[in-house]
C-alpha atoms as a PDB file:
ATOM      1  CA  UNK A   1      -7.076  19.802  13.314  1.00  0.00           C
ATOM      2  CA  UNK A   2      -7.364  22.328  10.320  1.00  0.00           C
ATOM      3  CA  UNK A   3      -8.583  25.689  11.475  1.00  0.00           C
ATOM      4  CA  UNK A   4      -8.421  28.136   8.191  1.00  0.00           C
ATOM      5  CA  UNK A   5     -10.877  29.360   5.760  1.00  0.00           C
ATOM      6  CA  UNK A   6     -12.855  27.315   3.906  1.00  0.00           C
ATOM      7  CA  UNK A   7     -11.294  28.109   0.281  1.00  0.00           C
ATOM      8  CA  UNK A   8      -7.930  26.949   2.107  1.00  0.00           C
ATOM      9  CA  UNK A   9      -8.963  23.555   3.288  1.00  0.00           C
ATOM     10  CA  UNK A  10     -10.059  22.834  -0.041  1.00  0.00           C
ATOM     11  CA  UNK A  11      -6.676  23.917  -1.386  1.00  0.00           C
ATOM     12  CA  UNK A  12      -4.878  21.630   1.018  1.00  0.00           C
ATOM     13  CA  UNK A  13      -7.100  19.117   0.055  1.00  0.00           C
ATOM     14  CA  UNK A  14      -6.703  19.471  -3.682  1.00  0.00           C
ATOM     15  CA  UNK A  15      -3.068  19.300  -3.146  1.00  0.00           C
ATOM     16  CA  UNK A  16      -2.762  16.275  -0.863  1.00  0.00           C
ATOM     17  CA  UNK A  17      -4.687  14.312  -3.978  1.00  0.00           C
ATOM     18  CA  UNK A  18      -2.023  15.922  -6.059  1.00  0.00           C
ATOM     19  CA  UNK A  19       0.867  14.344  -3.664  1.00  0.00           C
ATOM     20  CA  UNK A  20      -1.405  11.057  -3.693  1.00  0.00           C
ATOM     21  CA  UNK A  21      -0.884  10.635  -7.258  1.00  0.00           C
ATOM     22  CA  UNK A  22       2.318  10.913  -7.443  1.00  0.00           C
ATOM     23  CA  UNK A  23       3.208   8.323  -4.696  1.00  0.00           C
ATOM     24  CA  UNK A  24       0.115   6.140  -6.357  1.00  0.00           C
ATOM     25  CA  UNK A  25       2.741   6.490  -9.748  1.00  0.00           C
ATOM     26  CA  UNK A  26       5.608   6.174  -7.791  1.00  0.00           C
ATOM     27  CA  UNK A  27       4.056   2.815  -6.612  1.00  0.00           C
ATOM     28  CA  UNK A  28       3.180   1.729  -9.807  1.00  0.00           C
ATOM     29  CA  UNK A  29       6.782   2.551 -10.961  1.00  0.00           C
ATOM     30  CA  UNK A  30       8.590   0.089  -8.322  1.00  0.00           C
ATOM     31  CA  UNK A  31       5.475  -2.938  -8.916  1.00  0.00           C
ATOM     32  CA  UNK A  32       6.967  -2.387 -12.943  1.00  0.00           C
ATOM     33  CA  UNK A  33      10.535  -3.198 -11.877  1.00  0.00           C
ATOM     34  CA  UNK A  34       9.635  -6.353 -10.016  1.00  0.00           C
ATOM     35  CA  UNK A  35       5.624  -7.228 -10.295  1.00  0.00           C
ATOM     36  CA  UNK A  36       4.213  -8.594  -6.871  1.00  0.00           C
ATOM     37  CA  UNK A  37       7.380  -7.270  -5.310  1.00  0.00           C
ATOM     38  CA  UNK A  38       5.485  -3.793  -3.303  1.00  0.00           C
ATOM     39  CA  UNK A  39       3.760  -4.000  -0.477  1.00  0.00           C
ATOM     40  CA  UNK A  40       2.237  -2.549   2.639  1.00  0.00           C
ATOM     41  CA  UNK A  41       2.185  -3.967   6.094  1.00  0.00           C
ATOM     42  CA  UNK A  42       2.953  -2.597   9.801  1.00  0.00           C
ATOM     43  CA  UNK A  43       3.642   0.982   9.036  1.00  0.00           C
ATOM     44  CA  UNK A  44       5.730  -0.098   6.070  1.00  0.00           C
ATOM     45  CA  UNK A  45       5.964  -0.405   2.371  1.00  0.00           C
ATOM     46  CA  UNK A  46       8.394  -2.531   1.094  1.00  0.00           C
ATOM     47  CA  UNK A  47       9.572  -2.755  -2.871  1.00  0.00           C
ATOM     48  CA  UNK A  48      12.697  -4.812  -4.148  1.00  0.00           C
ATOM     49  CA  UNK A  49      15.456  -4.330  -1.864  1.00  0.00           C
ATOM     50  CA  UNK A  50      13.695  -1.349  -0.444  1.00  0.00           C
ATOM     51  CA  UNK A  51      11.995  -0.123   2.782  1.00  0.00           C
ATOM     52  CA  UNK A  52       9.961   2.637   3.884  1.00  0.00           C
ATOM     53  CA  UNK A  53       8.616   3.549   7.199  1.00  0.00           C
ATOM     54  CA  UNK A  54       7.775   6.225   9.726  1.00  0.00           C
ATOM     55  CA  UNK A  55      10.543   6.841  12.436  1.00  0.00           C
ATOM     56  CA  UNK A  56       9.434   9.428  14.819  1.00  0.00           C
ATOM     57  CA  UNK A  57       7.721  12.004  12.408  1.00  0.00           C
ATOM     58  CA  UNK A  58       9.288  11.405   9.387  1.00  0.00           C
ATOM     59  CA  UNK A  59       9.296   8.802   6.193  1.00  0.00           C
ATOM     60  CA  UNK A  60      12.651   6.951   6.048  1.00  0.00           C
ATOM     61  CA  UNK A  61      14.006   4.567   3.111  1.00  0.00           C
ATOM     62  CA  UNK A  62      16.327   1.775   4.225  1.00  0.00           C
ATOM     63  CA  UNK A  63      18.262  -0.179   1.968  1.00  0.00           C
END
């Protein structure tokens, strides 16, 4: 739960859109190389011979 000021939550929130819209690009990127190829499903998005998902706390690619 956040617990600063209010001028820092909507910092934080300004730059978690920021991040958003780069992975939203990113995304956009890997659909270009291979259309219909990205997805999202169980904790996991998946692009041509790519994987991403969560282990423990982190984001992990797999190959």
């Amino acid at each position: 739960m956040f617990t600063g000021s209010a001028d820092e939550l909507r910092r934080k929130e300004q730059e978690a859109a920021d991040i958003g819209e780069q992975i939203a690009e990113l995304l956009n990127r890997l659909e270009a190389i291979a259309p219909g190829s990205v997805t999202a499903h169980n904790g996991r998005i998946s692009g041509l011979a790519i994987s991403i998902r969560r282990i423990r706390d982190r984001w992990s690619l797999t190959q």
